[in-house]
N, C-alpha and C. Protein backbone atom coordinates (compact mmCIF):
# COMPACT_ATOMS: atom_id res chain seq x y z
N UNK A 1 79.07 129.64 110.61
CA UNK A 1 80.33 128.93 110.74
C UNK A 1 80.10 127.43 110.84
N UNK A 2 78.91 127.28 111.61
CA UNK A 2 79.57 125.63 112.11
C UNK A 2 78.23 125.22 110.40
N UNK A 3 77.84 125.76 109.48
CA UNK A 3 77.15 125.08 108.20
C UNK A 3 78.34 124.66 107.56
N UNK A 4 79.60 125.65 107.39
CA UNK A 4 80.94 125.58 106.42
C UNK A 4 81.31 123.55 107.02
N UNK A 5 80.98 123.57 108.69
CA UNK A 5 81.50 121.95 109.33
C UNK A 5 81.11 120.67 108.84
N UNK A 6 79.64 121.16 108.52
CA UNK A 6 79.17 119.71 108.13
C UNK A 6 78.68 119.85 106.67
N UNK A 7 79.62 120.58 106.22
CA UNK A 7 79.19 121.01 104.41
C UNK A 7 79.93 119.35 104.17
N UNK A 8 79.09 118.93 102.95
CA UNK A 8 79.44 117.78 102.62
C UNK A 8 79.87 118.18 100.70
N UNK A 9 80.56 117.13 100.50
CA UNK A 9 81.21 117.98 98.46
C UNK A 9 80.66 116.36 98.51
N UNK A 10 79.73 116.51 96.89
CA UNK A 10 79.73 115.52 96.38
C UNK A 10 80.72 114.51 95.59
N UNK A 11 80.60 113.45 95.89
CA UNK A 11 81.73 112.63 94.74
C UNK A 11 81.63 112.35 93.71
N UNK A 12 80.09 112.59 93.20
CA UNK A 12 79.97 112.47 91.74
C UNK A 12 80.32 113.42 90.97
N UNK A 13 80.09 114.23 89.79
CA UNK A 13 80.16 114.82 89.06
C UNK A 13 79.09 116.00 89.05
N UNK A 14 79.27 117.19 89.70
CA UNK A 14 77.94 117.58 89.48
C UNK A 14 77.21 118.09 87.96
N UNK A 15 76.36 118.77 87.85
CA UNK A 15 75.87 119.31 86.37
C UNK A 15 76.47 120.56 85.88
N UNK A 16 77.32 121.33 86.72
CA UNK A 16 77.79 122.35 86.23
C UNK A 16 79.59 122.19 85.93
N UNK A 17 79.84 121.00 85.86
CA UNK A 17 80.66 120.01 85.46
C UNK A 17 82.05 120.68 86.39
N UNK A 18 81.68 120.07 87.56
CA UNK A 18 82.58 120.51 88.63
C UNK A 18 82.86 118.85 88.63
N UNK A 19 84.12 118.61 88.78
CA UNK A 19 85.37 117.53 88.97
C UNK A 19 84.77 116.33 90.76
N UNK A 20 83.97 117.01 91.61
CA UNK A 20 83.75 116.89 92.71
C UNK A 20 85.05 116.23 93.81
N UNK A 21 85.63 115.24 94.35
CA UNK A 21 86.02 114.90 95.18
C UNK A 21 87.89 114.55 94.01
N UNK A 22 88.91 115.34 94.24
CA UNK A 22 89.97 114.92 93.23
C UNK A 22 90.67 113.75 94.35
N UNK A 23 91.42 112.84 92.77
CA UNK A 23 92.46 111.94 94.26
C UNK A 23 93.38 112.39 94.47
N UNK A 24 94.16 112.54 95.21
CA UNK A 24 95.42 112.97 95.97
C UNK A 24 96.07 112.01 96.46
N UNK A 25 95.82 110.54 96.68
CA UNK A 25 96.65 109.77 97.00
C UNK A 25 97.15 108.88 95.86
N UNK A 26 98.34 109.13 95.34
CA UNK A 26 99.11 108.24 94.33
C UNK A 26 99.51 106.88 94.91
N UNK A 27 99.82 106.21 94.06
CA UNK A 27 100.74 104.43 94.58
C UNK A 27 101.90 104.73 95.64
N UNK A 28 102.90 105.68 95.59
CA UNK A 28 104.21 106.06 96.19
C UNK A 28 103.23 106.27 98.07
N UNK A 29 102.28 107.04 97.78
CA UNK A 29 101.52 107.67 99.04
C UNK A 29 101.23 106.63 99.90
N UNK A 30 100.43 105.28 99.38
CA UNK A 30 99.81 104.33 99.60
C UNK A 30 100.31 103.05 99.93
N UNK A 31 101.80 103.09 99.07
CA UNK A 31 102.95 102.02 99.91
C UNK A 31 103.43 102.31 100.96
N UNK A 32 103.51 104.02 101.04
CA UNK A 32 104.36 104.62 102.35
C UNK A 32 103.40 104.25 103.45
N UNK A 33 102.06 104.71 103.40
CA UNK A 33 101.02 104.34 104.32
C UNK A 33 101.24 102.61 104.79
N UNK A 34 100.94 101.53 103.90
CA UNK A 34 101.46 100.40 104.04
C UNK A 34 102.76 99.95 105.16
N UNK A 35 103.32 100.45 104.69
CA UNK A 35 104.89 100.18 104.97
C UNK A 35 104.79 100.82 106.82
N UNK A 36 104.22 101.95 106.58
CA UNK A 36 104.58 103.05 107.61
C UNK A 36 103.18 101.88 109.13
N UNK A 37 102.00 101.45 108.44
CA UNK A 37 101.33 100.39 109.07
C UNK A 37 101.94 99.21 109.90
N UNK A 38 103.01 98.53 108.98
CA UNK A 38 103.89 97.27 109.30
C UNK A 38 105.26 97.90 110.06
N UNK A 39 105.32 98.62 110.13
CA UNK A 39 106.47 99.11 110.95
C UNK A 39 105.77 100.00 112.44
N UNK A 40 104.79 100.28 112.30
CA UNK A 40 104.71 100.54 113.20
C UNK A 40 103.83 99.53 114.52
N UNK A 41 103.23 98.92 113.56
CA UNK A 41 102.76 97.44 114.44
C UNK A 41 103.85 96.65 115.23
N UNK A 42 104.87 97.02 114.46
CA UNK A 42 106.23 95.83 114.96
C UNK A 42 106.72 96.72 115.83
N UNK A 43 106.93 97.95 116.27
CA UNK A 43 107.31 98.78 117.06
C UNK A 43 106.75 98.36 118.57
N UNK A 44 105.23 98.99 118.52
CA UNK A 44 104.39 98.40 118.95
C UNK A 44 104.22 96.71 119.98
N UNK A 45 104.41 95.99 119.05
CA UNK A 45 104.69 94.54 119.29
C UNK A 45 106.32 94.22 119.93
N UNK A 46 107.18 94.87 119.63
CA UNK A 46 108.33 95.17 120.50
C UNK A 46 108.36 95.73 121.78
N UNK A 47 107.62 96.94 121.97
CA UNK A 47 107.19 97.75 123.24
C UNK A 47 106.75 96.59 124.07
N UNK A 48 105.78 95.71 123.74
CA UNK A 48 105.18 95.19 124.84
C UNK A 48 105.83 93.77 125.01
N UNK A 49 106.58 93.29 124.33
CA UNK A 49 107.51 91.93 124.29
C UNK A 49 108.60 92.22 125.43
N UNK A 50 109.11 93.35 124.75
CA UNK A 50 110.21 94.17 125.86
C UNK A 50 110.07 94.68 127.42
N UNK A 51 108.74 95.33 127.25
CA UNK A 51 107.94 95.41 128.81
C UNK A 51 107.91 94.00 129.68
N UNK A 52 107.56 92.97 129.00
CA UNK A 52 107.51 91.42 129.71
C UNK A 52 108.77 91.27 130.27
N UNK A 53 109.62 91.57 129.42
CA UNK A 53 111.41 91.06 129.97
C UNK A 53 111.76 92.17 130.63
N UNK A 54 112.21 93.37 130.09
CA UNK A 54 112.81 94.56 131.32
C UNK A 54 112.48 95.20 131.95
N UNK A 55 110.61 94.91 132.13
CA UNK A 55 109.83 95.75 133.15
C UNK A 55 109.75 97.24 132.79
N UNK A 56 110.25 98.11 134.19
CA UNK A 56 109.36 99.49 133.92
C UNK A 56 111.29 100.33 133.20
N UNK A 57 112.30 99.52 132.66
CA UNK A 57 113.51 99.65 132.11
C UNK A 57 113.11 99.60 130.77
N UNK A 58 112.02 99.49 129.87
CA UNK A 58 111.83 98.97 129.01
C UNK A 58 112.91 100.24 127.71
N UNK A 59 112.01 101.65 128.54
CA UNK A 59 112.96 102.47 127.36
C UNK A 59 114.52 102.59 127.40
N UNK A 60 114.93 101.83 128.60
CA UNK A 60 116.31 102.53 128.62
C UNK A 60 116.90 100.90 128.11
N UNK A 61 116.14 99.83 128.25
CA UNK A 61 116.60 98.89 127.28
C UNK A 61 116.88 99.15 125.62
N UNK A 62 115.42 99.95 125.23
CA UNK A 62 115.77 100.09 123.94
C UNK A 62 116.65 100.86 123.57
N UNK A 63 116.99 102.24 124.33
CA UNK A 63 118.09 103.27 124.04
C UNK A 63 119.66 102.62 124.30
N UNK A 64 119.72 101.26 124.82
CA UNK A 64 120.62 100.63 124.98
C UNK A 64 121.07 99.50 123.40
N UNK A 65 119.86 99.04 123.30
CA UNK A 65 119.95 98.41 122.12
C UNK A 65 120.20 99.03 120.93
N UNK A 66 119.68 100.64 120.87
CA UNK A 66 119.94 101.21 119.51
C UNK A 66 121.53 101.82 120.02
């Protein structure tokens, strides 16, 4: 069991003309990742801006604001 853990797949091509490592992440995947990065930094960066001003109220500030 634990050989299947640290089985490694090559990324090249092997000789018995196996494809090795396919991509799965398209452009659509990779903006969402992006996007989903910058939004959650600013979340983040809100949490603790907000903590400075309403203290240990911080969530019931935001459930106020939304």
């Amino acid at each position: 069991m634990s050989d299947s853990l640290l089985r490694r797949k090559s990324i090249v091509p092997d000789q018995h003309g196996g494809q090795g490592l396919a991509r799965t992440l398209g452009w659509p995947h990779l903006i969402a990742l992006g996007v989903g990065a910058i939004v959650g930094t600013g979340i983040l960066t809100l949490i603790g801006v907000g903590a400075a001003k309403a203290g240990p109220a911080v969530i019931l500030s935001f459930a106020i604001a939304g």
